[in-house]
N, C-alpha and C. Protein backbone atom coordinates (compact mmCIF):
# COMPACT_ATOMS: atom_id res chain seq x y z
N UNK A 1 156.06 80.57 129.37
CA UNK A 1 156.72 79.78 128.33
C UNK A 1 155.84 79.76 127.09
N UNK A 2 156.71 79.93 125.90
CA UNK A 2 156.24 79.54 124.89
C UNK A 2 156.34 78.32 123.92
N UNK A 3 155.35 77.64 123.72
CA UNK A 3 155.36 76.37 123.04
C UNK A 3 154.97 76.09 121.92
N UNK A 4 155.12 74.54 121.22
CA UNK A 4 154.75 74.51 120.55
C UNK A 4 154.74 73.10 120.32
N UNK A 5 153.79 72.54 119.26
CA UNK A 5 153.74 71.05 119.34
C UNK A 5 154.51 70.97 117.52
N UNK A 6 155.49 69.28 117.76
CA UNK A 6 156.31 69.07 117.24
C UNK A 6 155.97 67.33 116.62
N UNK A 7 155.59 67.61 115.61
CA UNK A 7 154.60 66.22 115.00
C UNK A 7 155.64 65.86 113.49
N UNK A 8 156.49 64.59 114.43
CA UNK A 8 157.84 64.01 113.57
C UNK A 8 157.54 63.36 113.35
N UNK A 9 158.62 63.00 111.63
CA UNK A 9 158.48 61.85 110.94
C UNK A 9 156.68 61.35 110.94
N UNK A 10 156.16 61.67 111.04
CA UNK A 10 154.80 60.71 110.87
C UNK A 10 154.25 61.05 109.13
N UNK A 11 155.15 60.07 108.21
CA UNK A 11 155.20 60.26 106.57
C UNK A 11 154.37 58.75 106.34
N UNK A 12 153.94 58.67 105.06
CA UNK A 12 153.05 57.81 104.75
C UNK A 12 153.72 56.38 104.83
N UNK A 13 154.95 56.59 104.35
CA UNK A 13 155.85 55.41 104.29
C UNK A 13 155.68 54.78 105.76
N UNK A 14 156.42 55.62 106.80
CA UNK A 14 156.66 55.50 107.83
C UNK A 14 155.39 55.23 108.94
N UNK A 15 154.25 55.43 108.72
CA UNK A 15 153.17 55.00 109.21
C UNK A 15 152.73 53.85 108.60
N UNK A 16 152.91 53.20 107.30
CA UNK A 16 152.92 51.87 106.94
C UNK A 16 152.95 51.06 107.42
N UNK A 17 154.48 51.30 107.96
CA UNK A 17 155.42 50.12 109.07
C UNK A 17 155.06 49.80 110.06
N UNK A 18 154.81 51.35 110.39
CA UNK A 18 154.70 51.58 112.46
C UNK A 18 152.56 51.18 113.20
N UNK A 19 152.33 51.65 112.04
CA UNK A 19 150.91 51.65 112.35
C UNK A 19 150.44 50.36 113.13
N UNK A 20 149.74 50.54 114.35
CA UNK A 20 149.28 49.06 115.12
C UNK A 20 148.31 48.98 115.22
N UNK A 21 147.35 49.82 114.19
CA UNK A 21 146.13 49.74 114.67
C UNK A 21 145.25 50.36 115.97
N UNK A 22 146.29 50.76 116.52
CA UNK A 22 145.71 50.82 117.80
C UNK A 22 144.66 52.31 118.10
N UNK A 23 144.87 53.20 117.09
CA UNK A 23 144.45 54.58 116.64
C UNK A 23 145.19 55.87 116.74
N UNK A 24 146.44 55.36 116.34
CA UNK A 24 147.41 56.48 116.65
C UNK A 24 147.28 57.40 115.89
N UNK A 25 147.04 57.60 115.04
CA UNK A 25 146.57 58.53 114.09
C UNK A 25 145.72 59.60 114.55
N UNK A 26 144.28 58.87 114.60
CA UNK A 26 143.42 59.32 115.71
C UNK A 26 143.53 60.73 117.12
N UNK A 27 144.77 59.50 117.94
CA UNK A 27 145.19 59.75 118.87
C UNK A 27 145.78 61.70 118.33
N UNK A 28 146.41 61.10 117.76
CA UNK A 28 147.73 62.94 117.30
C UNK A 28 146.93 63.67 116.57
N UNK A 29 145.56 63.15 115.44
CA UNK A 29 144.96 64.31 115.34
C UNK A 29 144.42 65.49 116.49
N UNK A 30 143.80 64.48 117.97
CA UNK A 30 143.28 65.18 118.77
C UNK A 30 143.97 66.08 119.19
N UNK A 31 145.75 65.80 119.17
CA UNK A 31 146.66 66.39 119.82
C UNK A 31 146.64 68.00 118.82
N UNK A 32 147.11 67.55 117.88
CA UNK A 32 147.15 68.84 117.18
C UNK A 32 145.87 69.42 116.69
N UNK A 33 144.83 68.99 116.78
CA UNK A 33 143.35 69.92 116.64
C UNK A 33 143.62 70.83 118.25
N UNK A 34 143.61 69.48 118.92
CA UNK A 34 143.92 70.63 120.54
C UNK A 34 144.87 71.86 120.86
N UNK A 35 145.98 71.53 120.07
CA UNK A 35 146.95 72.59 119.89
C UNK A 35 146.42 73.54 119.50
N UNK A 36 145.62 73.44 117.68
CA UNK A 36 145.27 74.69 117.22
C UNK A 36 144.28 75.64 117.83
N UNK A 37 143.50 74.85 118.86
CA UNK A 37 142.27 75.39 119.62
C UNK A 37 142.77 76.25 120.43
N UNK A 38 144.24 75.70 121.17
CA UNK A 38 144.49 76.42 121.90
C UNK A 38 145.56 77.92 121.60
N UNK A 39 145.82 77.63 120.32
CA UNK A 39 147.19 78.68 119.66
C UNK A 39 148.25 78.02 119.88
N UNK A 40 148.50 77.00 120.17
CA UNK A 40 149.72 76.47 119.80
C UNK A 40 150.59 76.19 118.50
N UNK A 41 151.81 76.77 118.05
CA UNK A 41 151.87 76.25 116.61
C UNK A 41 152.20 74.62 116.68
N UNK A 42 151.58 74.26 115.39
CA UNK A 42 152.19 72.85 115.30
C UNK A 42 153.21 73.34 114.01
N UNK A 43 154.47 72.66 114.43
CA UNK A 43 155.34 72.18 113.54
C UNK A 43 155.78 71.07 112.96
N UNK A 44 155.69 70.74 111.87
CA UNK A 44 156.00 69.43 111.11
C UNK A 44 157.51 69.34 111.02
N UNK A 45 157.59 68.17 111.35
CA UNK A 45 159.03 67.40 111.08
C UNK A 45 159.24 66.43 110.20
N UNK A 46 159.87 66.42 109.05
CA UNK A 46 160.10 65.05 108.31
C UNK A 46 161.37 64.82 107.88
N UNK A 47 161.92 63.63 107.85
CA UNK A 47 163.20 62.94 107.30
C UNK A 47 163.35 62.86 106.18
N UNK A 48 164.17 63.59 105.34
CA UNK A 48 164.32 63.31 103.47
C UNK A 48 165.79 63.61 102.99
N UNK A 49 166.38 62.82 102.72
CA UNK A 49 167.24 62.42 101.89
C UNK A 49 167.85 63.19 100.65
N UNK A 50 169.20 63.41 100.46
CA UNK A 50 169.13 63.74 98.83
C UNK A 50 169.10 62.52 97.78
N UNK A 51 168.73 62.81 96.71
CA UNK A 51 169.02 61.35 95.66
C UNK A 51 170.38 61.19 95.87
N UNK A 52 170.79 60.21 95.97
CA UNK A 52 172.13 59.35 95.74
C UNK A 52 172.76 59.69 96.82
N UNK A 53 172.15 60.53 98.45
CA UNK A 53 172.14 60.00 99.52
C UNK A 53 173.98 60.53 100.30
N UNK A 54 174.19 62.07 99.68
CA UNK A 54 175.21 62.26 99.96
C UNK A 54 175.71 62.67 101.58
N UNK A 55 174.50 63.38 102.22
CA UNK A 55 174.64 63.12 103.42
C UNK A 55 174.85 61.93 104.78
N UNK A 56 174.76 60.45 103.89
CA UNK A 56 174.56 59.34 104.32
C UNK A 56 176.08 59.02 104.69
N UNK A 57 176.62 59.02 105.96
CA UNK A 57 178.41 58.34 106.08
C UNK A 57 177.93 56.40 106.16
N UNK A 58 178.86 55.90 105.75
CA UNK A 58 178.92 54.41 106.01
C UNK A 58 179.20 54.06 107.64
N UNK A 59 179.07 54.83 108.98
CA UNK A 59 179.55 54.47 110.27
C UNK A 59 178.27 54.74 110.51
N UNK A 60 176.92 55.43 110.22
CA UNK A 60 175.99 55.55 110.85
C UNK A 60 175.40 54.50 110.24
N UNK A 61 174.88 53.26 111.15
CA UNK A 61 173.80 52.12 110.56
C UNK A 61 172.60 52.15 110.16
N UNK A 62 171.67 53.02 111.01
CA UNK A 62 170.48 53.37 110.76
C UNK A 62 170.40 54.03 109.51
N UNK A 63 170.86 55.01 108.93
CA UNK A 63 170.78 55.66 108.01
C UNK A 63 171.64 54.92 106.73
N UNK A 64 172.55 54.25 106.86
CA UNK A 64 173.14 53.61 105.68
C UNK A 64 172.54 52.53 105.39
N UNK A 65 171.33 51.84 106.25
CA UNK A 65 170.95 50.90 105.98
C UNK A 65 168.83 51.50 105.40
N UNK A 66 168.95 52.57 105.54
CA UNK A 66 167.95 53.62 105.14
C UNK A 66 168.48 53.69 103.16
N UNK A 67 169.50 54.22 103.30
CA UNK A 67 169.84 54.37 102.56
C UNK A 67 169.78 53.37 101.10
N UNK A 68 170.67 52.32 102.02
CA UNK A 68 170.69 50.98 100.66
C UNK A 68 168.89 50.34 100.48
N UNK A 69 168.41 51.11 101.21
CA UNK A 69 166.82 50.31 101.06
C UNK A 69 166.25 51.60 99.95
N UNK A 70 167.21 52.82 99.85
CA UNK A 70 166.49 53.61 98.96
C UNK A 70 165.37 54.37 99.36
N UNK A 71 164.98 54.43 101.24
CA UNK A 71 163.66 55.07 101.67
C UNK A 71 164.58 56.66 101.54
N UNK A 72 163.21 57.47 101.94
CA UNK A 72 162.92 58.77 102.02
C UNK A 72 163.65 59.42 101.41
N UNK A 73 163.96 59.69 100.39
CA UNK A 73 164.48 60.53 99.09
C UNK A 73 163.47 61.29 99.30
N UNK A 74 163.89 62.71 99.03
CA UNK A 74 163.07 63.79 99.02
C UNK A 74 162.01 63.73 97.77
N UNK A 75 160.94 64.06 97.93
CA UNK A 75 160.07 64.13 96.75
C UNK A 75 159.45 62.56 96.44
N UNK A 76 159.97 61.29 96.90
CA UNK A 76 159.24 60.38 96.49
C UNK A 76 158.16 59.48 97.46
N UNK A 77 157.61 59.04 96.55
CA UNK A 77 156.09 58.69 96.78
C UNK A 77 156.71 58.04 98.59
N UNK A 78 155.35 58.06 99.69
CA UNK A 78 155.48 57.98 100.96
C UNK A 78 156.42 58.74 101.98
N UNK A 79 157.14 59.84 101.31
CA UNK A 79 157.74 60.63 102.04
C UNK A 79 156.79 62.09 102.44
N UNK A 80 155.40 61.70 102.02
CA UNK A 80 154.55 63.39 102.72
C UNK A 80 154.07 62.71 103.86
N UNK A 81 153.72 63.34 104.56
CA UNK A 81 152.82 63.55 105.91
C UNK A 81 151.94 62.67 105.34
N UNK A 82 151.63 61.81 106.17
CA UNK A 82 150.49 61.23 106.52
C UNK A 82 149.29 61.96 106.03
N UNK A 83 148.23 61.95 104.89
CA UNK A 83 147.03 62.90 105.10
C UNK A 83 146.11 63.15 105.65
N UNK A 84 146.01 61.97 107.15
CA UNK A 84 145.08 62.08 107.83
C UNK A 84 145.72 63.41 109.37
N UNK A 85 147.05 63.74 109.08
CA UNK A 85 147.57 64.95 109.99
C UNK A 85 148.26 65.57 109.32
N UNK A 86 147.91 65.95 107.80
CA UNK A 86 148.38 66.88 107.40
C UNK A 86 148.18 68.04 107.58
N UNK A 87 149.61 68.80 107.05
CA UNK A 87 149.55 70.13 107.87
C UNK A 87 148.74 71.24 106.83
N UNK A 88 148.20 72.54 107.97
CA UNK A 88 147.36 73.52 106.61
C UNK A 88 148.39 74.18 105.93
N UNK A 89 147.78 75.17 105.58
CA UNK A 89 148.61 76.49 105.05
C UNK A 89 149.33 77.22 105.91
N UNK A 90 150.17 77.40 105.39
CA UNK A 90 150.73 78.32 106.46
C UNK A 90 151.87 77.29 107.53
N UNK A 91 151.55 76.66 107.77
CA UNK A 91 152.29 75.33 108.76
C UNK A 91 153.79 75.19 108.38
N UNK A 92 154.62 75.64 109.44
CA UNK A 92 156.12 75.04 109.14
C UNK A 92 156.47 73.86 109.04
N UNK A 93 157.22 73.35 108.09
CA UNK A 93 157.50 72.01 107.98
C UNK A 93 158.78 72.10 107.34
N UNK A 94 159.59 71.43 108.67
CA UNK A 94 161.00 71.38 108.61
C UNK A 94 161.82 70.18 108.27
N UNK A 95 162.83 70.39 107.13
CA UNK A 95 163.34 68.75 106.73
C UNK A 95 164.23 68.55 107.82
N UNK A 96 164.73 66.96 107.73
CA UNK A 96 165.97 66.93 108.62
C UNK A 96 166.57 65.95 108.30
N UNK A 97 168.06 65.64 107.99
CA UNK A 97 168.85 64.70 107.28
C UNK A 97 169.41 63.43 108.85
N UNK A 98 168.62 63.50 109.99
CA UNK A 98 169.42 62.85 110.96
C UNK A 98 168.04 62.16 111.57
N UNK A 99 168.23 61.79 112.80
CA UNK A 99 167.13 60.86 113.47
C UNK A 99 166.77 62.41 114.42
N UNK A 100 167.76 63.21 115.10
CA UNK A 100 166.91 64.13 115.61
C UNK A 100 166.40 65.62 114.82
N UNK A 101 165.25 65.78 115.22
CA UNK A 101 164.87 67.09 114.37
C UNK A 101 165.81 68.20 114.22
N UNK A 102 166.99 67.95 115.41
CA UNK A 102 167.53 69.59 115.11
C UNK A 102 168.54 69.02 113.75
N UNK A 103 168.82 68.12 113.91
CA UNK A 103 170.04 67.33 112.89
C UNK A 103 169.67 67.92 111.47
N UNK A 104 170.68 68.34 111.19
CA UNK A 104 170.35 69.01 109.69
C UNK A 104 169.06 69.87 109.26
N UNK A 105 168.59 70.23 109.94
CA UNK A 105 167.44 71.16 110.17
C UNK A 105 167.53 72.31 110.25
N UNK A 106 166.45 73.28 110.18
CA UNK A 106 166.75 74.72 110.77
C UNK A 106 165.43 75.07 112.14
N UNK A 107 165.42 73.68 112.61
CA UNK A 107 164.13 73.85 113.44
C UNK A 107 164.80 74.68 114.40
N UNK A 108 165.78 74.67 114.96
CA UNK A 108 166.37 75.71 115.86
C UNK A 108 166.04 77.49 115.82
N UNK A 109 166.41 77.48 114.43
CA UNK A 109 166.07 78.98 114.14
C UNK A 109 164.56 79.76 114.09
N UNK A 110 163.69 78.08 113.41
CA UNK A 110 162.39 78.46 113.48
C UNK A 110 162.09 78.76 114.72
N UNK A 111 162.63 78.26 115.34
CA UNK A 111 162.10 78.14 117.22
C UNK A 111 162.28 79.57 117.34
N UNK A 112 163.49 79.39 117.66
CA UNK A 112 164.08 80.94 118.34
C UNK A 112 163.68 82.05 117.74
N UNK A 113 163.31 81.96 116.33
CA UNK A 113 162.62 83.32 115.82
C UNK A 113 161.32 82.98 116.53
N UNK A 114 160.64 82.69 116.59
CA UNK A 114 158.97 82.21 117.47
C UNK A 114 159.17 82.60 118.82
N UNK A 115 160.16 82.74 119.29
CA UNK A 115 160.29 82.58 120.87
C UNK A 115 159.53 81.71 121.36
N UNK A 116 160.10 80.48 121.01
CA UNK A 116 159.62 79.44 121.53
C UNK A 116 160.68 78.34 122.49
N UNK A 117 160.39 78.17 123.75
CA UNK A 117 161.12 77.95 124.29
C UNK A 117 160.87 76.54 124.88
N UNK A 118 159.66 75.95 124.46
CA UNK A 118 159.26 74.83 125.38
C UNK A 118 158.69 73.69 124.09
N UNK A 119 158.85 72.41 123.71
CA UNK A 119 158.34 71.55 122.95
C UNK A 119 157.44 70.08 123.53
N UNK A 120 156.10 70.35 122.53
CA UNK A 120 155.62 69.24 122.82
C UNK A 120 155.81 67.91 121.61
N UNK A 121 156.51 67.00 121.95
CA UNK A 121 157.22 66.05 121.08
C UNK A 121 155.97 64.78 120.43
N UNK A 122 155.73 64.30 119.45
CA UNK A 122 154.81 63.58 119.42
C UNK A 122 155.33 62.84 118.00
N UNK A 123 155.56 61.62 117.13
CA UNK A 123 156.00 60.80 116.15
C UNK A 123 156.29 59.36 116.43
N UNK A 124 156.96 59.21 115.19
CA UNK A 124 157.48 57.51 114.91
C UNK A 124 158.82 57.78 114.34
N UNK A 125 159.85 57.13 114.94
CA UNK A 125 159.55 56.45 115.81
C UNK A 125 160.10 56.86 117.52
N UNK A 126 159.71 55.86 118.30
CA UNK A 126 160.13 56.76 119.76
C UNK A 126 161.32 56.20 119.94
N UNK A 127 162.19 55.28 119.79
CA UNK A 127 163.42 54.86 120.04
C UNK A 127 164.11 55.49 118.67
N UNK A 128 163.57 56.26 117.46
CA UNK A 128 164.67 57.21 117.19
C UNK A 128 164.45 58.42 117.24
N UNK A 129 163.55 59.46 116.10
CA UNK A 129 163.14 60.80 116.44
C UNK A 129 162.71 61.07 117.44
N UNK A 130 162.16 60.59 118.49
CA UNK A 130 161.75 60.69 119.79
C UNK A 130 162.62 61.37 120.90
N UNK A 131 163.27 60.28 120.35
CA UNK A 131 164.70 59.99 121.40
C UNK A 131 165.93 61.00 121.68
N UNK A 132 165.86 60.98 120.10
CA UNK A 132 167.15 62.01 119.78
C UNK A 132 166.80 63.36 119.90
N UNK A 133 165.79 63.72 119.51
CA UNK A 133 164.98 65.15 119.50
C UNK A 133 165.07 65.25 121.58
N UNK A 134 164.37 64.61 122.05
CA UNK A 134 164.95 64.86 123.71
C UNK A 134 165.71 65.05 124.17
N UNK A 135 167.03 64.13 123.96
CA UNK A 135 167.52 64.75 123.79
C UNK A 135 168.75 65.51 123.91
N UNK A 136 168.70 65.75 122.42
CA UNK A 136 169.03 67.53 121.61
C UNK A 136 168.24 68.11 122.41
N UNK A 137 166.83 68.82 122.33
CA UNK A 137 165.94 69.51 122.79
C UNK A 137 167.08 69.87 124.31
N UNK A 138 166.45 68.84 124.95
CA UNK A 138 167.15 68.94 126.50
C UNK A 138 168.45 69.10 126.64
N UNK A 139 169.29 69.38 125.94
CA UNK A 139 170.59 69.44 125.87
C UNK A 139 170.61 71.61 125.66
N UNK A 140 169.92 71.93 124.73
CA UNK A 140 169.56 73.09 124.24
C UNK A 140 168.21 73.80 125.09
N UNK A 141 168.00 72.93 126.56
CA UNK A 141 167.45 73.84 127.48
C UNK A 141 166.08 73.99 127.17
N UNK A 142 165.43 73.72 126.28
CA UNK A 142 163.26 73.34 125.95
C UNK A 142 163.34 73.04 127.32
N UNK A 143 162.43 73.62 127.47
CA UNK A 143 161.08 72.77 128.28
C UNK A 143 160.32 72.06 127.49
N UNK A 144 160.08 70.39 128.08
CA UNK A 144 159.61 69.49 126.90
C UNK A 144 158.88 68.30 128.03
N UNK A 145 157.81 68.44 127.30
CA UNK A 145 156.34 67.55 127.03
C UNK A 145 156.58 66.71 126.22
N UNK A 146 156.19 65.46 126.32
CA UNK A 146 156.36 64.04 125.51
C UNK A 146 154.88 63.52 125.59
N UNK A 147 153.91 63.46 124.48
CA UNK A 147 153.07 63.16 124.74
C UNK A 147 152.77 61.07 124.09
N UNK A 148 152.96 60.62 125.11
CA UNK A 148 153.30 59.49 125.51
C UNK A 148 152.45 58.28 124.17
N UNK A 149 151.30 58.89 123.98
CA UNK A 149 150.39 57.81 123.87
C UNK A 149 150.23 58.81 122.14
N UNK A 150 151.03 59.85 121.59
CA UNK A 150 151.11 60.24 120.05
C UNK A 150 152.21 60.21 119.70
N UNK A 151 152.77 58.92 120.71
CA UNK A 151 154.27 58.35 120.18
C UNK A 151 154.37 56.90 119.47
N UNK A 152 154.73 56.56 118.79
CA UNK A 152 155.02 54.88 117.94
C UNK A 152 155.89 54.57 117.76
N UNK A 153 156.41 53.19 118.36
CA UNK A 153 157.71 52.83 117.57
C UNK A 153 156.91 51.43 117.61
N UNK A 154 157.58 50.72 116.29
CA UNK A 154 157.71 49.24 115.67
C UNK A 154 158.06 48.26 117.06
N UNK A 155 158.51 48.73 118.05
CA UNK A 155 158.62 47.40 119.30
C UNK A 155 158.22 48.10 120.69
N UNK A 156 156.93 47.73 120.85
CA UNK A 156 156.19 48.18 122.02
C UNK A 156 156.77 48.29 123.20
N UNK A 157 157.62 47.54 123.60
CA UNK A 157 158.34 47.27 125.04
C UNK A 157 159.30 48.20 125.14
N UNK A 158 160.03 48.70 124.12
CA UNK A 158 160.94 49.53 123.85
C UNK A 158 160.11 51.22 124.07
N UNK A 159 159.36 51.10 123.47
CA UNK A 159 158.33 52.55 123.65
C UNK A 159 158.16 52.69 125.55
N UNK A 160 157.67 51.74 125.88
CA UNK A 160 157.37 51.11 127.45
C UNK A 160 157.98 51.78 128.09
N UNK A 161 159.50 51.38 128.04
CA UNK A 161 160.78 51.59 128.40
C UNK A 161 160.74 53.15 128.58
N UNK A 162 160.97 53.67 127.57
CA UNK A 162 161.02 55.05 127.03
C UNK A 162 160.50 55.93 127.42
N UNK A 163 158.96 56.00 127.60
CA UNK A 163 158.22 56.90 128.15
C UNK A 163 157.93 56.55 129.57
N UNK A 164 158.23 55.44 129.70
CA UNK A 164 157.76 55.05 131.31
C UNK A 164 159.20 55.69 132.53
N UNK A 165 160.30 55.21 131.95
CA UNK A 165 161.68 55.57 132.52
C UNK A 165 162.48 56.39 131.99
N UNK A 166 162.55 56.79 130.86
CA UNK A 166 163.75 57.16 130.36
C UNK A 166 163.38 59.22 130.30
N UNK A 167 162.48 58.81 129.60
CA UNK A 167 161.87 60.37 129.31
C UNK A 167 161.66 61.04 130.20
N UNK A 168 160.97 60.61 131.71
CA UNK A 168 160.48 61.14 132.51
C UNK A 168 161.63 62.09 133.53
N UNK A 169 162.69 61.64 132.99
CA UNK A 169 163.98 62.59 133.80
C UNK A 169 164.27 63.83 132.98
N UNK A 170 163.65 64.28 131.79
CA UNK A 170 163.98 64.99 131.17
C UNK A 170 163.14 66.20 130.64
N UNK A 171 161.42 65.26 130.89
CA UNK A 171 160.32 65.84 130.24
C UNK A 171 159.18 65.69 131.39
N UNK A 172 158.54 66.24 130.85
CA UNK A 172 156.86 65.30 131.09
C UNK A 172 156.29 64.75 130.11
N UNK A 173 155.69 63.71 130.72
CA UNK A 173 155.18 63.12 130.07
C UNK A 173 153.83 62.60 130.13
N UNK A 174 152.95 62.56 129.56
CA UNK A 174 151.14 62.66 129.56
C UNK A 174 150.93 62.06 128.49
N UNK A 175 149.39 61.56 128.59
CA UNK A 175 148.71 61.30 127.70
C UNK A 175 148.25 62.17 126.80
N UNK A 176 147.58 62.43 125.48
CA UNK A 176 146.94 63.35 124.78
C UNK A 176 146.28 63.75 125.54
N UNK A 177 144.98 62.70 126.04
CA UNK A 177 143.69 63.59 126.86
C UNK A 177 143.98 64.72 128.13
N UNK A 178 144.81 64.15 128.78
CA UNK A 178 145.69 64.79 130.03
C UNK A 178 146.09 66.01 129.17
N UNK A 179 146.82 66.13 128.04
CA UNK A 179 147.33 67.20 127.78
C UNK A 179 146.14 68.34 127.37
N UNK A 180 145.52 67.83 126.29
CA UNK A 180 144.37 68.57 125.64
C UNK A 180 143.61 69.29 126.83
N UNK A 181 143.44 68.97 127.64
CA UNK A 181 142.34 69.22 128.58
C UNK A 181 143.30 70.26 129.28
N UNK A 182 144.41 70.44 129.82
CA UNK A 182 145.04 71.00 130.38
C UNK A 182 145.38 72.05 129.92
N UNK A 183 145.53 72.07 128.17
CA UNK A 183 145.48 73.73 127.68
C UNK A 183 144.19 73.90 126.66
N UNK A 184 143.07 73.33 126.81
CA UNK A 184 141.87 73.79 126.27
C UNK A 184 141.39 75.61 126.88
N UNK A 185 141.27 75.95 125.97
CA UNK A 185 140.46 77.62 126.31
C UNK A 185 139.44 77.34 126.72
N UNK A 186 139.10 78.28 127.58
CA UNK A 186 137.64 78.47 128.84
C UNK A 186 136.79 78.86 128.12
């Protein structure tokens, strides 16, 4: 199998909110330094908007209520990557107009030109890009890794939930260190 690690939504805005202190940041650098050690591509995922938000229907709540708050318009301030996991040169970074990455995206194609067949999932938040990206993903046949602890959402118990029960029928699921260590080069 070929893989690759998949580092969503984690935008400046969006780490604002979600951030607990707890070192998540931290945490997903190790993930994706570990990736690159090992040749894994990392791919960036982010949520952006057009101005005046034409992809937005009034039946989806999350996003119409995204919307009237005016977040993630493409190009404005707190919609880049986080700079403490920003991506290098060269790094794909795919927009997406929905809560899951394939949603309005072309992460599909990036994949499949890569022959990449297996995803390691890691963002904010886990009760939405998380969620939905699983899945989609799992619906479209990945093999998929959830790395548990370079996941965030705004209500802890809900994350709990998620990676403890929900994910585990679909994925695996590990810690960073568990993972890193498991595809570190000899």
């Amino acid at each position: 199998m070929s893989s690759a690690l998949l580092v969503m939504d984690v935008q400046q805005a969006i780490v604002d909110i979600a951030d607990d202190g707890s070192g998540y940041l931290t945490r997903l650098r190790r993930a994706i330094d570990g990736a690159r050690a090992a040749g894994i591509p990392v791919i960036y995922v982010v949520i952006a908007l057009r101005p005046g938000f034409p992809e937005v229907g009034t039946r989806n709540k999350a996003l119409a209520a995204i919307a009237q708050a005016g977040l993630y318009v493409e190009g404005a301030a707190g919609t880049e990557i986080h700079p403490d996991v920003a991506p290098r040169p060269g790094d794909v970074v795919v927009t997406k107009r929905r809560a899951s990455a394939f949603s309005g995206s072309d992460l599909d194609v990036v994949l499949r030109a890569r022959g990449i067949d297996s995803l390691v999932l890691t963002g904010i938040a886990t009760s939405a890009v998380v969620l939905s990206t699983v899945c989609q993903a799992n619906d479209l046949d990945f093999g998929l890794t959830v790395l548990s602890d370079a996941c965030l959402d705004t209500d802890p118990e809900v994350h709990q939930v998620l990676v403890e029960r929900l994910f585990p029928q679909w994925a695996d699921v590990v810690a960073v260190d568990a993972w890193v260590e498991t595809i570190a080069p000899e």
